[in-house]
C-alpha atoms as a PDB file:
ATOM      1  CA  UNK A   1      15.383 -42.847 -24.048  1.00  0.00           C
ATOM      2  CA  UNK A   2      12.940 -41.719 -26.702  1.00  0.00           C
ATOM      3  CA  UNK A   3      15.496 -42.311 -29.994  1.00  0.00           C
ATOM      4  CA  UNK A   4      13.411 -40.753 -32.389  1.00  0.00           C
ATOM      5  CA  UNK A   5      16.035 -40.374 -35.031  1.00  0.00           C
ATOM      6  CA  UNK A   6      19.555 -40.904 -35.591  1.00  0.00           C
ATOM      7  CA  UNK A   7      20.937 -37.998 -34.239  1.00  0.00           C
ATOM      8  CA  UNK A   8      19.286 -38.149 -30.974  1.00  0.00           C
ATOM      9  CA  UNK A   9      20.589 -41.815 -30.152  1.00  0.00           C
ATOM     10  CA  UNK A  10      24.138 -40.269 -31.443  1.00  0.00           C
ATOM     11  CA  UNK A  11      23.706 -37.227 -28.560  1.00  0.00           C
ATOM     12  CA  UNK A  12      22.255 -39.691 -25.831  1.00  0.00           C
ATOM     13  CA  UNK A  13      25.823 -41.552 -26.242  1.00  0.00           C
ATOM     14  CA  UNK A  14      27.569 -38.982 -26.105  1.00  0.00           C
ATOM     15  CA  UNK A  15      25.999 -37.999 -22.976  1.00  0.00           C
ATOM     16  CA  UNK A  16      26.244 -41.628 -20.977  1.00  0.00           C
ATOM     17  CA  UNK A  17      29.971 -41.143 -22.300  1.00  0.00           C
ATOM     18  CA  UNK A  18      30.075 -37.911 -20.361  1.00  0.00           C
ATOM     19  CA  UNK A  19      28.717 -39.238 -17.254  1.00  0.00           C
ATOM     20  CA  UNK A  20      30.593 -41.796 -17.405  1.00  0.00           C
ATOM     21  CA  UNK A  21      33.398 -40.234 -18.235  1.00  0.00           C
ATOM     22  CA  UNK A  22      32.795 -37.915 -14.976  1.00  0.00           C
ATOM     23  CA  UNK A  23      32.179 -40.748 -12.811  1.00  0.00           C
ATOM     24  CA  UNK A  24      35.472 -41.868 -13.200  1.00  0.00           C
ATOM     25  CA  UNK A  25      37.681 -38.754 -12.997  1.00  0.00           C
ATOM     26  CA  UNK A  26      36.288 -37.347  -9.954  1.00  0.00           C
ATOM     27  CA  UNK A  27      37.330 -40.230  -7.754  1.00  0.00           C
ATOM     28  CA  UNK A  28      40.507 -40.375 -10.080  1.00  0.00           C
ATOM     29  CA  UNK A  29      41.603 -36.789  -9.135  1.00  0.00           C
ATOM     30  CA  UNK A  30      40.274 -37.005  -5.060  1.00  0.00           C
ATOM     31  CA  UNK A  31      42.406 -40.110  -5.213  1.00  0.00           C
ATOM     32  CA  UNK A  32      45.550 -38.325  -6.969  1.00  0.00           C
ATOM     33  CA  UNK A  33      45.466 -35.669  -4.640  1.00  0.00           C
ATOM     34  CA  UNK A  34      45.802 -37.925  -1.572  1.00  0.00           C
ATOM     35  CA  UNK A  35      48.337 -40.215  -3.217  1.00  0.00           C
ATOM     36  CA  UNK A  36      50.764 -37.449  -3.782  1.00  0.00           C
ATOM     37  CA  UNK A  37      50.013 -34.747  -0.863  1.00  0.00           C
ATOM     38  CA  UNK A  38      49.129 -37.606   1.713  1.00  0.00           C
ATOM     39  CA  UNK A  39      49.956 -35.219   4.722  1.00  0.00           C
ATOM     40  CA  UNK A  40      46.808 -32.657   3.476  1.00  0.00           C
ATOM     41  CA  UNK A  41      43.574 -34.985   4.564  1.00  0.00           C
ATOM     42  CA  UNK A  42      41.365 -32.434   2.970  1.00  0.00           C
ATOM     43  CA  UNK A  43      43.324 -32.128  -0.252  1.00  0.00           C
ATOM     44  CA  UNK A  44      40.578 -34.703  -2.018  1.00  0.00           C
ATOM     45  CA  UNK A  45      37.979 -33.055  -1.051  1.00  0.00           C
ATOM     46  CA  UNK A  46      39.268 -30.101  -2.343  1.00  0.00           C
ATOM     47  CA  UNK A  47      40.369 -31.241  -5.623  1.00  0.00           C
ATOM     48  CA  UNK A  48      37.280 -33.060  -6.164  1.00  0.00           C
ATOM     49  CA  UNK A  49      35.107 -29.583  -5.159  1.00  0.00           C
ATOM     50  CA  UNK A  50      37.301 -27.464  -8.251  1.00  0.00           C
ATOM     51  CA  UNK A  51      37.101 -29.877 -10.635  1.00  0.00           C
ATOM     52  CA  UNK A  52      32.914 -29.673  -9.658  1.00  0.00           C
ATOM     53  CA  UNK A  53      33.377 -26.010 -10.081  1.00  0.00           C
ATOM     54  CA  UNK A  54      35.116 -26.270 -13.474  1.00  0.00           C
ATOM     55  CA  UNK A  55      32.393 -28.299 -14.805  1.00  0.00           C
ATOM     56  CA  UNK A  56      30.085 -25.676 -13.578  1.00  0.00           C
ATOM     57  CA  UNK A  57      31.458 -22.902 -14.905  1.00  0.00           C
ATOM     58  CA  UNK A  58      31.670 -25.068 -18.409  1.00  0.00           C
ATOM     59  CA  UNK A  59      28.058 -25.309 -18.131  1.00  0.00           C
ATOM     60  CA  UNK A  60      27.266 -21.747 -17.094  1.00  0.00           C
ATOM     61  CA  UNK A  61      29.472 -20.891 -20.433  1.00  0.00           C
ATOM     62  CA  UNK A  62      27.526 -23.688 -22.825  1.00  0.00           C
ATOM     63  CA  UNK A  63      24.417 -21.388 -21.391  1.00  0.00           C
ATOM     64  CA  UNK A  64      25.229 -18.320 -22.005  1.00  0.00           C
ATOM     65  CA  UNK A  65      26.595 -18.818 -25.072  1.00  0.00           C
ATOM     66  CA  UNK A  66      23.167 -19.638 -26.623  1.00  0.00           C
END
């Protein structure tokens, strides 16, 4: 990462914390959802493919609010 000030190592943390951040609730939440509906085999898939589409949406929003 090109850190060519202060700021822009501040935002490139802030973005591994994101990732990370993501990398560990997606799993989290598919795992959740088959814990407590254990009878639904799909449910983590599903839960995993709203939260994606949440995030998307957030992103799609970030966009057009510029």
């Amino acid at each position: 990462m090109d850190v060519g000030g202060e700021s822009q190592g501040e935002h490139g943390g802030l973005h591994e914390a994101a990732i990370g951040a993501g990398v560990f609730v997606g799993p989290a939440v598919g795992a959740a959802a088959l814990q407590f509906f254990p009878m639904h085999s799909n449910n983590g898939v599903f839960a995993v493919s709203v939260l994606l589409l949440i995030g998307l949406g957030g992103l799609i929003g970030l966009r057009v609010k510029k």
